[in-house]
Structure formats: structure tokens, C-alpha cells
N, C-alpha and C. Protein backbone atom coordinates (compact mmCIF):
# COMPACT_ATOMS: atom_id res chain seq x y z
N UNK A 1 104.56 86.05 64.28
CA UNK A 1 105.09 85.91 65.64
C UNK A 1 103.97 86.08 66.66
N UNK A 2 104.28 85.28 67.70
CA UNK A 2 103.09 85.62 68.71
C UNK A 2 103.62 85.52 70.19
N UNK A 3 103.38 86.61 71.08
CA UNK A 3 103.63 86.60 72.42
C UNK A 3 102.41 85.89 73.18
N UNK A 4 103.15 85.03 74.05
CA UNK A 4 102.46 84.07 75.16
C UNK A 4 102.86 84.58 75.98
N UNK A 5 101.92 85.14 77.26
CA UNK A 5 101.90 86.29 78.38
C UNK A 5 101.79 84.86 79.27
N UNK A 6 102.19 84.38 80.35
CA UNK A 6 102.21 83.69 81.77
C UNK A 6 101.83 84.88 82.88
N UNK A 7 100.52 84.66 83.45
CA UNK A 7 100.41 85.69 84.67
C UNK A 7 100.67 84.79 85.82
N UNK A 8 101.35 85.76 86.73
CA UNK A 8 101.41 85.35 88.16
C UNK A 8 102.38 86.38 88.45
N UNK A 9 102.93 85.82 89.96
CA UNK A 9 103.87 87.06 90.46
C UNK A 9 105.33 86.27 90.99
N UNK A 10 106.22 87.09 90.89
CA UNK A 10 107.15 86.34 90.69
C UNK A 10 107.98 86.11 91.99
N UNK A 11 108.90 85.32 91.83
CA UNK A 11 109.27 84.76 93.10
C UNK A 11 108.67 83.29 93.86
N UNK A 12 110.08 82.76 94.62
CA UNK A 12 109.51 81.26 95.41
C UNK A 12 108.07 81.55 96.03
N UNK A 13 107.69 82.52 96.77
CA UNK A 13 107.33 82.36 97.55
C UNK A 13 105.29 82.33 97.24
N UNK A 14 105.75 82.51 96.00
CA UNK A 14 104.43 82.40 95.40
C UNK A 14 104.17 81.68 93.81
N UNK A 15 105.18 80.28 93.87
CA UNK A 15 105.57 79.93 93.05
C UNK A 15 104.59 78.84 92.29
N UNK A 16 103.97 78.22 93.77
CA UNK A 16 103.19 77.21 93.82
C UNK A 16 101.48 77.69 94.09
N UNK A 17 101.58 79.24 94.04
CA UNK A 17 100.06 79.95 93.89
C UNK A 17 99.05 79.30 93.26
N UNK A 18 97.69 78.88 93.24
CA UNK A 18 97.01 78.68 92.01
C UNK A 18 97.08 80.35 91.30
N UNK A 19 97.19 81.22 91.78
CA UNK A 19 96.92 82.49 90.82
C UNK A 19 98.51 82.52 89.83
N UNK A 20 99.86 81.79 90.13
CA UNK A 20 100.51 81.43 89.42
C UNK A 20 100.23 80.21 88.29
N UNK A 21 99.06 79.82 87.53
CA UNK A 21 99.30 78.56 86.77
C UNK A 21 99.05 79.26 85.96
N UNK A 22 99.50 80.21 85.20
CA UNK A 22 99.93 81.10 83.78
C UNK A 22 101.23 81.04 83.82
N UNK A 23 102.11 81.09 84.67
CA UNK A 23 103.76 81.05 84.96
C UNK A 23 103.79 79.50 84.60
N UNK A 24 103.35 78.67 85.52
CA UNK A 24 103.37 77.04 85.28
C UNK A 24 103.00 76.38 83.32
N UNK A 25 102.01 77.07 83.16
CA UNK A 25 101.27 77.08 81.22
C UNK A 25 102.74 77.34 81.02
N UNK A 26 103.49 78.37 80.89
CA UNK A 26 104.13 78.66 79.74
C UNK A 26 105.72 78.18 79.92
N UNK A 27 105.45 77.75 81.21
CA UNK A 27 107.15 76.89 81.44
C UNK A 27 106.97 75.84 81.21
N UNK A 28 105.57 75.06 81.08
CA UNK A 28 105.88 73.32 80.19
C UNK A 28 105.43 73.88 78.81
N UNK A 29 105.66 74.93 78.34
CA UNK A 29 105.37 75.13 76.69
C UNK A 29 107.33 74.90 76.60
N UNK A 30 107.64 76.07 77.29
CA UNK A 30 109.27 76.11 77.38
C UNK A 30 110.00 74.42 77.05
N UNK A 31 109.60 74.08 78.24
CA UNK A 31 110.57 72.54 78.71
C UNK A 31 110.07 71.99 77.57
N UNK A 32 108.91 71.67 77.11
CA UNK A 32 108.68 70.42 75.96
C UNK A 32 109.02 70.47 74.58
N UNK A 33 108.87 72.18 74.85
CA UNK A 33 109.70 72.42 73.24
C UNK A 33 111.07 72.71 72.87
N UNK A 34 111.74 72.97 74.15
CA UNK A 34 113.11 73.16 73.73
C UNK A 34 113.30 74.40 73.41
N UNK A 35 112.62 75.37 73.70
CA UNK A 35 112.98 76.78 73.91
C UNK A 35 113.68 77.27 74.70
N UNK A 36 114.52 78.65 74.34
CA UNK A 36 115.41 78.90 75.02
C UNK A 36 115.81 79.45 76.14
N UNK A 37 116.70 79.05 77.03
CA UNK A 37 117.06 79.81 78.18
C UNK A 37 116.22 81.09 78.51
N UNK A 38 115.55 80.94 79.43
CA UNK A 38 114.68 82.66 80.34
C UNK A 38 116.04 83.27 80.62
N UNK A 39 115.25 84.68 79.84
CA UNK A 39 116.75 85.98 80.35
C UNK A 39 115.71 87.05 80.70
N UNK A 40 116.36 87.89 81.38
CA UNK A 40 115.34 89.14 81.80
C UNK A 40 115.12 90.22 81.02
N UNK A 41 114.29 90.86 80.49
CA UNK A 41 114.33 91.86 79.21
C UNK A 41 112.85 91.92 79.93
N UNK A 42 112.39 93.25 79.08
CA UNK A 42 110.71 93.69 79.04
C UNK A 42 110.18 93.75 80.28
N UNK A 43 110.70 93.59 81.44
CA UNK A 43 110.20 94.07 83.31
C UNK A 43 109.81 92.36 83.14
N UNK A 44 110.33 91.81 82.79
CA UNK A 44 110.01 90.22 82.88
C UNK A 44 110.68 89.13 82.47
N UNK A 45 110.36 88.22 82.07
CA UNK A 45 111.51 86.73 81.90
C UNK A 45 110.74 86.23 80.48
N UNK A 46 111.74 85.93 79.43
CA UNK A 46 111.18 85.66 78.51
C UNK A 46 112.55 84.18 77.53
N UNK A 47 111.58 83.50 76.75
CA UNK A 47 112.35 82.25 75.95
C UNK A 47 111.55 82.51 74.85
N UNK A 48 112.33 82.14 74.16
CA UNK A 48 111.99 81.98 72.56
C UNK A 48 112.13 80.75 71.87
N UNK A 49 111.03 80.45 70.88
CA UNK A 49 111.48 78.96 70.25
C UNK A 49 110.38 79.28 69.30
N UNK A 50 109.77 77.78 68.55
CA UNK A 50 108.70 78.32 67.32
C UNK A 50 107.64 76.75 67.85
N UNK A 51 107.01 77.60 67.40
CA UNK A 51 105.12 76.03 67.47
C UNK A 51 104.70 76.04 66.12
N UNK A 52 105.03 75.34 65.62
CA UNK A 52 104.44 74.53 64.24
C UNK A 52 104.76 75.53 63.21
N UNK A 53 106.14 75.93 62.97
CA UNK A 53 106.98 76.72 62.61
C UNK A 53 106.15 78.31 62.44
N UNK A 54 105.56 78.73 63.66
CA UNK A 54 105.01 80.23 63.98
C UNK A 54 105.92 80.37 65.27
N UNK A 55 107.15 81.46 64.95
CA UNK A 55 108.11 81.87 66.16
C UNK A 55 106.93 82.41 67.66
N UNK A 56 107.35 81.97 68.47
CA UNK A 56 106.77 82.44 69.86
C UNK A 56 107.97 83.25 71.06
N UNK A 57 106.99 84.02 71.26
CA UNK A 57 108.09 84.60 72.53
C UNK A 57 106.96 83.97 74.17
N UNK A 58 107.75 83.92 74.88
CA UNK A 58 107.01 83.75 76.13
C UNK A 58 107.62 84.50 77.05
N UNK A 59 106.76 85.13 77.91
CA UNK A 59 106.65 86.30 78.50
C UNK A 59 106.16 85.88 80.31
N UNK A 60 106.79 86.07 80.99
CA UNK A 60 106.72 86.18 82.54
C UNK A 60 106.81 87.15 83.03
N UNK A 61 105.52 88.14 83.36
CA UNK A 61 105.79 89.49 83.89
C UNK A 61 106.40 89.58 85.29
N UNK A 62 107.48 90.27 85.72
CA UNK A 62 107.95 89.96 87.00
C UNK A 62 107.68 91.39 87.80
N UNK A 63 106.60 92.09 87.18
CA UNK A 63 105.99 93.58 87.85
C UNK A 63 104.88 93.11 88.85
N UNK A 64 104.82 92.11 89.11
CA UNK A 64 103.72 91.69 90.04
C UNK A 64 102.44 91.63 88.95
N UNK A 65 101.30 90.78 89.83
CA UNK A 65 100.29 90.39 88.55
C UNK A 65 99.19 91.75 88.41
N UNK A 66 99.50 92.47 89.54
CA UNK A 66 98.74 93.93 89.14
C UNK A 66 99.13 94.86 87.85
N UNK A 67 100.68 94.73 87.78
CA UNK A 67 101.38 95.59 86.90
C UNK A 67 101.46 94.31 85.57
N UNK A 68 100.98 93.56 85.17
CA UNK A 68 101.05 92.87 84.03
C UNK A 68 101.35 93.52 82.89
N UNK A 69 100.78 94.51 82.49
CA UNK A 69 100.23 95.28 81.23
C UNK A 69 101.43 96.36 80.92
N UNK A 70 102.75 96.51 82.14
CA UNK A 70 103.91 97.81 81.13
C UNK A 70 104.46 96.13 80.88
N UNK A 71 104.56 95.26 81.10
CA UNK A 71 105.43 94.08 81.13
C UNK A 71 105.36 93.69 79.28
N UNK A 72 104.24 93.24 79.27
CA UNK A 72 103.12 92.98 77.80
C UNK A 72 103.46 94.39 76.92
N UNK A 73 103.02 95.23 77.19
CA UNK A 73 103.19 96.47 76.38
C UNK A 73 104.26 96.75 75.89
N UNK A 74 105.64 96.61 76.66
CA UNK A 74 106.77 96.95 76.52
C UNK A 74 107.45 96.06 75.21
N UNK A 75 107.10 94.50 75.35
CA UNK A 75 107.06 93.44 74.39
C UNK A 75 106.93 93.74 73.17
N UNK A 76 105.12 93.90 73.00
CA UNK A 76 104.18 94.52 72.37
C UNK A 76 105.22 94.86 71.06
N UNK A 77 105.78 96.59 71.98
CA UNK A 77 106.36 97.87 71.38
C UNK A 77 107.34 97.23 70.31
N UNK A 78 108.52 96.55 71.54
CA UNK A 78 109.83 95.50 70.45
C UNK A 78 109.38 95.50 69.55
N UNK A 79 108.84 94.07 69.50
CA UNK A 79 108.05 93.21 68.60
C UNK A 79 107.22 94.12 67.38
N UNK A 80 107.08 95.03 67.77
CA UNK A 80 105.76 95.54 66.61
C UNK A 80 104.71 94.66 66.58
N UNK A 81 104.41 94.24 67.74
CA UNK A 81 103.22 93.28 67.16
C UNK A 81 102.09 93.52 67.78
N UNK A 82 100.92 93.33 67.48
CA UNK A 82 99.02 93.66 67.36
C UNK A 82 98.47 93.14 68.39
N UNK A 83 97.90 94.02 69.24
CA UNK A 83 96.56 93.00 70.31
C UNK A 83 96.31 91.05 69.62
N UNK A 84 96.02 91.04 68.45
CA UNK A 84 95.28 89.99 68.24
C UNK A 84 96.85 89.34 67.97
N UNK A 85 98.27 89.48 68.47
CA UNK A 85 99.22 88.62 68.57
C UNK A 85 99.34 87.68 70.12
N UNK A 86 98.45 88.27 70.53
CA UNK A 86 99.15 88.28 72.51
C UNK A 86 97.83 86.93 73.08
N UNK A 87 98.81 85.64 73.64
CA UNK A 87 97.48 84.99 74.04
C UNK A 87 97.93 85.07 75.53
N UNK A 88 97.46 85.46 76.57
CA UNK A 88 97.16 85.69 77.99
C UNK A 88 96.61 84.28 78.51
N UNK A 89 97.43 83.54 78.90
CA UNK A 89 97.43 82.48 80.21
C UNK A 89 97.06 82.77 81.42
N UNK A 90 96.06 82.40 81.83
CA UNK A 90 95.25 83.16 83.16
C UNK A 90 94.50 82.16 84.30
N UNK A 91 94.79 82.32 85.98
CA UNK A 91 94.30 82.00 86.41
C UNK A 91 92.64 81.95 86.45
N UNK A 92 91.64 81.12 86.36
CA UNK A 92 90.04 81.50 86.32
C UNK A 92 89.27 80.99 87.97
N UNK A 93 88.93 81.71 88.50
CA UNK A 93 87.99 81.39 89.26
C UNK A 93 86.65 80.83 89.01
N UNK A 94 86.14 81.11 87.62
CA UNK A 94 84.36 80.55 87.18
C UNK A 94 84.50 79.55 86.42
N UNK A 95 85.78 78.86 86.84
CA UNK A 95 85.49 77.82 85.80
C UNK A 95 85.96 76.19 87.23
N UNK A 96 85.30 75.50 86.55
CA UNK A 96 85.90 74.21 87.88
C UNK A 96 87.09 74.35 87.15
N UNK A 97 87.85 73.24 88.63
CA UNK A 97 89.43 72.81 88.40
C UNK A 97 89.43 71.79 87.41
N UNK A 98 90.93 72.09 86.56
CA UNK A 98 90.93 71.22 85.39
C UNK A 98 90.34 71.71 84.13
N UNK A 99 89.10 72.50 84.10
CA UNK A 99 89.03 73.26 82.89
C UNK A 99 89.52 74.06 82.19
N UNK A 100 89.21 74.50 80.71
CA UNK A 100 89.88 75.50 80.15
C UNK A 100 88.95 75.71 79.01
N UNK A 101 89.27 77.50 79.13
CA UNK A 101 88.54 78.01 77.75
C UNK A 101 89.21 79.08 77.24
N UNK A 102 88.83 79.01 75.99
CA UNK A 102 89.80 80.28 75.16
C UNK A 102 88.59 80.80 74.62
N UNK A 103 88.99 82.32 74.94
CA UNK A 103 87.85 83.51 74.32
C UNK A 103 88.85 84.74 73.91
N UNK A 104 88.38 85.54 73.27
CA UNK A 104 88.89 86.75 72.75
C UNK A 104 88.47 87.89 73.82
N UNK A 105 89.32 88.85 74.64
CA UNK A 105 88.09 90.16 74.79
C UNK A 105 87.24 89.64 75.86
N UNK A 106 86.16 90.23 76.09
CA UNK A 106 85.47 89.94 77.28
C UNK A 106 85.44 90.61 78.33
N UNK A 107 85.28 90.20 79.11
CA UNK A 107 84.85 90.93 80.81
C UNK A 107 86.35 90.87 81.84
N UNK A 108 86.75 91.41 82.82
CA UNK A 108 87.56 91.22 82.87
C UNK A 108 87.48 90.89 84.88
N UNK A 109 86.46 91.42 85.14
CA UNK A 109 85.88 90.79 86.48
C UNK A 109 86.68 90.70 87.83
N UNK A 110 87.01 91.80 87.97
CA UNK A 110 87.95 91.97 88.99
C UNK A 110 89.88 91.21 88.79
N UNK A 111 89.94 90.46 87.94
CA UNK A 111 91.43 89.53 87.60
C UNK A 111 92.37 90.95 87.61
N UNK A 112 93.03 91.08 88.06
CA UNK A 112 93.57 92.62 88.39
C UNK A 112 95.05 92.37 86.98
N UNK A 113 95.58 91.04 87.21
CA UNK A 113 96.37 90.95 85.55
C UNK A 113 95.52 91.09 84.25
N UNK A 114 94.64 90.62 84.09
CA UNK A 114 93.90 91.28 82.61
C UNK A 114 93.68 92.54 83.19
N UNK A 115 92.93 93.55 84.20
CA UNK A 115 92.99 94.85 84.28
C UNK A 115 94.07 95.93 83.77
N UNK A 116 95.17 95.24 84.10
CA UNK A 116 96.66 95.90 83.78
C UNK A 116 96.83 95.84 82.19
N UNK A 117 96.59 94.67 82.12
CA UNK A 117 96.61 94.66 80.51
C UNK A 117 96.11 95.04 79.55
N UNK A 118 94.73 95.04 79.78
CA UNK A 118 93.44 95.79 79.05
C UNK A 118 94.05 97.41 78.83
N UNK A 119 94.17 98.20 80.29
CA UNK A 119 94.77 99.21 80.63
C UNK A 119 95.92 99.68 79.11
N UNK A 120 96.88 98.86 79.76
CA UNK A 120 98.07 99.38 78.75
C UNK A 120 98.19 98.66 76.78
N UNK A 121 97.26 97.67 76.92
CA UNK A 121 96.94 97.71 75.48
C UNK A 121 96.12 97.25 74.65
N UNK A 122 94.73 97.45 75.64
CA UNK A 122 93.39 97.16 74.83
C UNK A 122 92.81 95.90 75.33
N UNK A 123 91.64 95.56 74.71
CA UNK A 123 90.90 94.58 75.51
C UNK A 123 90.81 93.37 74.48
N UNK A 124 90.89 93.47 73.14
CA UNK A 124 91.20 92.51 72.23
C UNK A 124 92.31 91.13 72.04
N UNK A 125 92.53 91.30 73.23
CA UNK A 125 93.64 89.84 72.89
C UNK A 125 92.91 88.55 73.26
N UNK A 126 93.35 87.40 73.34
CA UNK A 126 93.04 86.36 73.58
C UNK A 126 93.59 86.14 74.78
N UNK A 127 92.90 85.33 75.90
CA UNK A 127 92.87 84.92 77.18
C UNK A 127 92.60 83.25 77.19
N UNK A 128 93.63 82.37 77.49
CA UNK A 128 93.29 80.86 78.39
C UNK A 128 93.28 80.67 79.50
N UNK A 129 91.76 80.86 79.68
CA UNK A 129 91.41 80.54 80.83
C UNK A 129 91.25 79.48 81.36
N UNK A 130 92.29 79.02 82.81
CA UNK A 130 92.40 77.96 83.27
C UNK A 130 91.90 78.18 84.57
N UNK A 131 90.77 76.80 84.78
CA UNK A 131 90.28 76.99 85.85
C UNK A 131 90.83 76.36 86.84
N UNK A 132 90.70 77.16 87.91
CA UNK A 132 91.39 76.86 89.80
C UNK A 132 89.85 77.05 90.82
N UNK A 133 88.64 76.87 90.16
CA UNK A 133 87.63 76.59 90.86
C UNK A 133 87.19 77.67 91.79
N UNK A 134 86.25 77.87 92.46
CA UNK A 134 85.66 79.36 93.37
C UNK A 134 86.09 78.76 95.05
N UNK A 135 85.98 79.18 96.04
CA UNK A 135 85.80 79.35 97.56
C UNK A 135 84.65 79.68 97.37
N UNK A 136 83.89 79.78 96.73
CA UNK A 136 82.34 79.75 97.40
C UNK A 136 82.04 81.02 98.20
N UNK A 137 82.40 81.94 98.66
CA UNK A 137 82.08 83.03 99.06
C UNK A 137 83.44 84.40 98.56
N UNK A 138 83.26 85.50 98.15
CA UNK A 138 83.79 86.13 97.74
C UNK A 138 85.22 86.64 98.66
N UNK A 139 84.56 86.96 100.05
CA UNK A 139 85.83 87.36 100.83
C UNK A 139 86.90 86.39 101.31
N UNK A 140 86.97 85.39 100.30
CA UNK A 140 87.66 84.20 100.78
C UNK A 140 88.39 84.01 99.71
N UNK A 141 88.14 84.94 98.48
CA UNK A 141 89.24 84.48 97.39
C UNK A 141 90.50 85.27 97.17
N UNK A 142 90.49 86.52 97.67
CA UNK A 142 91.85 86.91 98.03
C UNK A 142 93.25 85.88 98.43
N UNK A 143 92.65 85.50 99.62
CA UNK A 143 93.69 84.25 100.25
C UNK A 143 93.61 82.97 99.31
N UNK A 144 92.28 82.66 99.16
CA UNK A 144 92.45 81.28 97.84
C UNK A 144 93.52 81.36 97.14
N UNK A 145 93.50 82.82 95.98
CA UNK A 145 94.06 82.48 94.86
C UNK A 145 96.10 82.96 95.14
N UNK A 146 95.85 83.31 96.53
CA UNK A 146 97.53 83.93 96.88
C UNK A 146 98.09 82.16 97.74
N UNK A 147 97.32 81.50 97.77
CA UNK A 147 97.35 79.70 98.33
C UNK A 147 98.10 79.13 97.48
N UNK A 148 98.26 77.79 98.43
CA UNK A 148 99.59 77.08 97.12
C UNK A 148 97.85 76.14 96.70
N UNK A 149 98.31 75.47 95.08
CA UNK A 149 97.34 74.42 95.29
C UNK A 149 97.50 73.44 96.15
N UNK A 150 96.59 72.52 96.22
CA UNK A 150 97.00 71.62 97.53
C UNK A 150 97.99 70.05 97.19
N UNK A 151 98.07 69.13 97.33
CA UNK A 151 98.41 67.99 97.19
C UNK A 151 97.47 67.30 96.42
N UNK A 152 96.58 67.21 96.85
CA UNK A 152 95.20 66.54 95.54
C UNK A 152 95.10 67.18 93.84
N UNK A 153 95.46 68.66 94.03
CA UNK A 153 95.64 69.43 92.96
C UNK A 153 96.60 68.67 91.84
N UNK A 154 97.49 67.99 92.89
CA UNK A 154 98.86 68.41 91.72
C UNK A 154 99.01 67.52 90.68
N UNK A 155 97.95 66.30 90.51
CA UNK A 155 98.02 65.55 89.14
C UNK A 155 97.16 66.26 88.11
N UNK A 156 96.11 67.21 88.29
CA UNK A 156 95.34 67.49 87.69
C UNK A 156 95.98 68.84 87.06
N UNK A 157 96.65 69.91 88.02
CA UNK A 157 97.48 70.65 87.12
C UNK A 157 98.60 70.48 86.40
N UNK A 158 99.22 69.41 86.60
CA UNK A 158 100.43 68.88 85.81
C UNK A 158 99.96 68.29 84.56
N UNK A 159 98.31 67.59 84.34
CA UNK A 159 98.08 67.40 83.55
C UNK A 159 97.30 68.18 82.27
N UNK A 160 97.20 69.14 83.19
CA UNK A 160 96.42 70.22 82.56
C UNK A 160 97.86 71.01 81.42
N UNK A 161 98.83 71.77 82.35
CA UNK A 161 99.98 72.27 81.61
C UNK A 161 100.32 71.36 81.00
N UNK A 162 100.66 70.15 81.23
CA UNK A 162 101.32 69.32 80.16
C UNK A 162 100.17 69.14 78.74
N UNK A 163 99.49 68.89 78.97
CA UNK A 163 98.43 69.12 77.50
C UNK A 163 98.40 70.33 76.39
N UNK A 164 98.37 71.50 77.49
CA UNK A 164 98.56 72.76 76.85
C UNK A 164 99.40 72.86 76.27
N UNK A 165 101.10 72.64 76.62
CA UNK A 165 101.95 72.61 76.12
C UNK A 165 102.31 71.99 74.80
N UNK A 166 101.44 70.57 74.69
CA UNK A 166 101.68 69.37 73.49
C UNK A 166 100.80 69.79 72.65
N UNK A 167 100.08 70.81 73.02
CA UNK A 167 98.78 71.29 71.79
C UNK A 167 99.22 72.82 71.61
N UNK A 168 100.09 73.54 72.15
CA UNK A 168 100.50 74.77 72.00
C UNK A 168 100.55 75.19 70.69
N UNK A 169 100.96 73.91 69.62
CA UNK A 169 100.97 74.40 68.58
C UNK A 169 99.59 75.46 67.43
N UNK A 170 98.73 74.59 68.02
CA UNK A 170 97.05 75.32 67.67
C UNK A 170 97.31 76.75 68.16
N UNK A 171 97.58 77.36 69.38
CA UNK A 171 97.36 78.92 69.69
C UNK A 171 98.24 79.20 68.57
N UNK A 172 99.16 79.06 68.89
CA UNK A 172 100.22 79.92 67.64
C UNK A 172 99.92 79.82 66.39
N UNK A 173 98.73 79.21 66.06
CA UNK A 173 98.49 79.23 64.73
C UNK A 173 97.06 79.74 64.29
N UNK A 174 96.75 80.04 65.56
CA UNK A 174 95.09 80.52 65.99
C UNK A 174 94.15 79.63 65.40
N UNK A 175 94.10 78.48 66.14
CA UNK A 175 93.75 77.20 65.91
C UNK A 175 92.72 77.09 67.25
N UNK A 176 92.03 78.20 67.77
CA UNK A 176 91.30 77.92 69.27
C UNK A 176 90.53 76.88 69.63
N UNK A 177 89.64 76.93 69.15
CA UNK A 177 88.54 75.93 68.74
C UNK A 177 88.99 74.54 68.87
N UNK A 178 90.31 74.01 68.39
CA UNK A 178 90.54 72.76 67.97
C UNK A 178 91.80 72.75 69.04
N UNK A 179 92.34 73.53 69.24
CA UNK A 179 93.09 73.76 70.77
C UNK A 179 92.22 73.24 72.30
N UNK A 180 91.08 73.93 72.27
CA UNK A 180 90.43 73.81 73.19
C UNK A 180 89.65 72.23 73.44
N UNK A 181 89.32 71.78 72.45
CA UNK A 181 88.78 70.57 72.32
C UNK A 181 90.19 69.72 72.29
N UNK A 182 91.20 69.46 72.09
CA UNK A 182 92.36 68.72 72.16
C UNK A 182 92.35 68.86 73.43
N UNK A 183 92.83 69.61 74.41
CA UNK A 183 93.26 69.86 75.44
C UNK A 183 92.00 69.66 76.11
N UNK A 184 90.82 69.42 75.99
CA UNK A 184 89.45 68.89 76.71
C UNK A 184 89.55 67.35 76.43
N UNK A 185 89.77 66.75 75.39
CA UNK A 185 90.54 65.39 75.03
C UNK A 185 91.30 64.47 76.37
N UNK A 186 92.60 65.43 76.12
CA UNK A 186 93.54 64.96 76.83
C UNK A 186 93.27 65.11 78.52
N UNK A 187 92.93 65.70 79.17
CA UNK A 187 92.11 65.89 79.83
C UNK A 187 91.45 64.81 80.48
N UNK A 188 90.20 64.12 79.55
CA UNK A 188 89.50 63.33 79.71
C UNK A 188 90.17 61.72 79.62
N UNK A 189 90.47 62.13 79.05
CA UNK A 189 91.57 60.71 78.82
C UNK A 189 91.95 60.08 80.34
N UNK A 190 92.57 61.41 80.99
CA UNK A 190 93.45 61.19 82.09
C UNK A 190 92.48 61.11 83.14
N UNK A 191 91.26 61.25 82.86
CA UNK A 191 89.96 61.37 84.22
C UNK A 191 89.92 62.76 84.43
N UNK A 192 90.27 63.59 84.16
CA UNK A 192 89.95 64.88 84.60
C UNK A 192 88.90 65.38 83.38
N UNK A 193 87.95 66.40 83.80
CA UNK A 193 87.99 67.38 82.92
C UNK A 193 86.55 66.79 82.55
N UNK A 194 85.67 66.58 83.71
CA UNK A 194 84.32 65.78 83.26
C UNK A 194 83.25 66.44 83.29
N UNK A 195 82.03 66.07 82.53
CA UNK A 195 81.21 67.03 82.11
C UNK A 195 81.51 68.33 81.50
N UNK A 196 82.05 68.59 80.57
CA UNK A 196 82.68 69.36 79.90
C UNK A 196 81.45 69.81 78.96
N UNK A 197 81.46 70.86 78.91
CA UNK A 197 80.00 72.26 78.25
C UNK A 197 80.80 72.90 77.45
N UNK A 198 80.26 73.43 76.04
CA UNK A 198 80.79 74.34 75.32
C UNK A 198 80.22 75.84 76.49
N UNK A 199 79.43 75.65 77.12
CA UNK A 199 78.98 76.97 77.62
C UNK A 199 79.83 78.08 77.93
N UNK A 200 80.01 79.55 78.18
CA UNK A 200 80.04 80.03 78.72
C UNK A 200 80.49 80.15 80.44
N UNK A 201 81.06 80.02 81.29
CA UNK A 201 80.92 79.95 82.43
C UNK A 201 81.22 81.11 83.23
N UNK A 202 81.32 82.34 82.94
CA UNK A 202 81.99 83.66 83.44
C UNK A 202 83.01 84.11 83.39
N UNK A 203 83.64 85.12 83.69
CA UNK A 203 84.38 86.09 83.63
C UNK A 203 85.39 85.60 84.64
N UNK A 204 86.39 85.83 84.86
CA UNK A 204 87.51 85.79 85.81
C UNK A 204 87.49 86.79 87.19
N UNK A 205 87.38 86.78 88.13
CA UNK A 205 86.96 87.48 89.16
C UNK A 205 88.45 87.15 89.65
């Protein structure tokens, strides 16, 4: 079994956040697979269904994205299940728009939802990091990432979640590697997602 964490914060009014496209990831995993009805349990919103017959829970913390980690933990506890079960859908600032990378662990760089989480159950899980690009100066990303994306955004994140979703089956099977390159694929296909680096690009701020 494996829990899929969606960060963001909940409610309309921050629905269309870029710091919400972890909420957006795991509701086109929902819709494409036919998973079930969101009910409220665990301080959050959760559906159940299976990816390439490995059961998944998906997880919407509704403690705000500071409090991520009793949301996750609480899951966790249910479940009986291990740091290395939990993959964390995450807004990225160091990465351009349209990218994505999956790493284990790591830095956690001010992202105040991995802080919470790290916090309440270790630093070992897996994180997809989806990038929403920098403001270019630091005191400007507060408001960035609490912003809706804009109108130009919205083919490139629709195409981004929709990929994730049709390749979802790789996380749940801890398939990263070949997850990440599918979904860099599809991506490219569509024009997005150019110049693409195995590199490194930082930490989530």
C-alpha cells in the first residue's frame, strides 16, 4: 500500500494557488482512475483505488500546508505503513515551470509542508517535485506561491497533472526513474518541458 500526500491548503479561495498543484497531482490521479469518492478522515480528504494493482490512498491535508505532517502521520499510524510508503506531491520553486523531479529525503529549504512532515515523521520519504518556477527575488515569493497561476499557466499545468496521473502507476510501484522520464516524455511531446537535465536543480524554498 502506498499513501500519496497532495500539499496545499484547503479551500476555494486558494484553490487555484500554484503552492496548491499537489492538491491538483492527486485529483487527476483520482478522476482518471476511478477512485473513490473524497471523505474526510485523518485532518484531511482522502480516495482510495489501486495503480497497477498496488492499493493507494490519497491524502489532502486540510490542516493548512504548515500543519501537513499530523495530517500524514495520523494516516501513517492507520495504515501501519513506513516513511519509504509516503510519496509527497509538492509545489517547487528551483525548478522551471512544467518540470518535475522525484528524489528521496533531501533538503527541505524553507517549503514549510515538507517541514511539517519531516517534523512528524522523518525525512525519508519520497517528494515530486513539481516545478512553478522562482520570482526572482526572495521577498516576492511569499505572494507568488499564495497567487493563482495565471492564464498562460493553465495548458502547461493541466498537462503536467494529466501525465502524472497516466504514469501514476510507476510511483506506486517505485518505478521513479522510469516515472520521471515518462512524464518528461509526455511533456515534451506536448511542447512543454524543454531542455530537460538529469541535474539536480535545488531544494524547494
Amino acid at each position: 500500500m502506498r499513501l500519496f500526500v497532495g500539499l496545499g491548503n484547503p479551500g476555494s479561495k486558494y484553490a487555484h494557488n500554484r503552492h496548491n498543484v499537489g492538491f491538483m497531482a492527486v485529483d487527476e490521479i483520482a478522476r482518471r482512475h476511478g477512485f473513490s469518492p473524497w471523505r474526510r478522515r485523518f485532518q484531511g480528504m482522502t480516495s482510495e483505488g489501486s495503480l497497477d494493482q498496488e492499493k493507494v490512498i490519497l491524502l489532502r491535508p486540510e490542516t493548512f500546508m504548515n500543519e501537513s505532517g499530523r495530517a500524514v502521520q495520523e494516516a501513517l499510524n492507520f495504515f501501519k505503513l513506513g516513511v519509504d510508503d509516503v510519496v509527497v506531491f509538492q509545489d517547487e520553486l528551483e525548478l522551471p515551470p512544467a518540470k518535475l523531479r522525484v528524489k528521496v529525503g533531501g533538503g527541505i529549504a524553507g517549503h514549510n509542508g515538507l517541514r511539517s512532515i519531516s517534523a512528524h515523521i522523518g525525512n525519508d520519504y519520497r517528494r515530486v517535485r513539481l516545478g512553478i518556477g522562482h520570482p526572482g527575488i526572495k521577498e516576492l515569493v511569499h505572494g507568488y506561491v499564495l497567487s493563482d497561476f495565471s492564464k498562460a499557466d493553465g495548458p502547461w499545468v493541466e498537462a503536467l497533472c494529466g501525465a502524472i496521473a497516466d504514469n501514476a502507476g510507476l510511483l506506486a510501484t517505485a518505478r521513479d526513474s522510469t516515472f520521471q522520464n515518462k512524464v518528461h516524455l509526455a511533456m515534451q511531446a506536448k511542447g512543454f518541458d524543454e531542455g530537460f537535465s538529469d541535474k539536480d536543480d535545488g531544494d524547494a524554498v
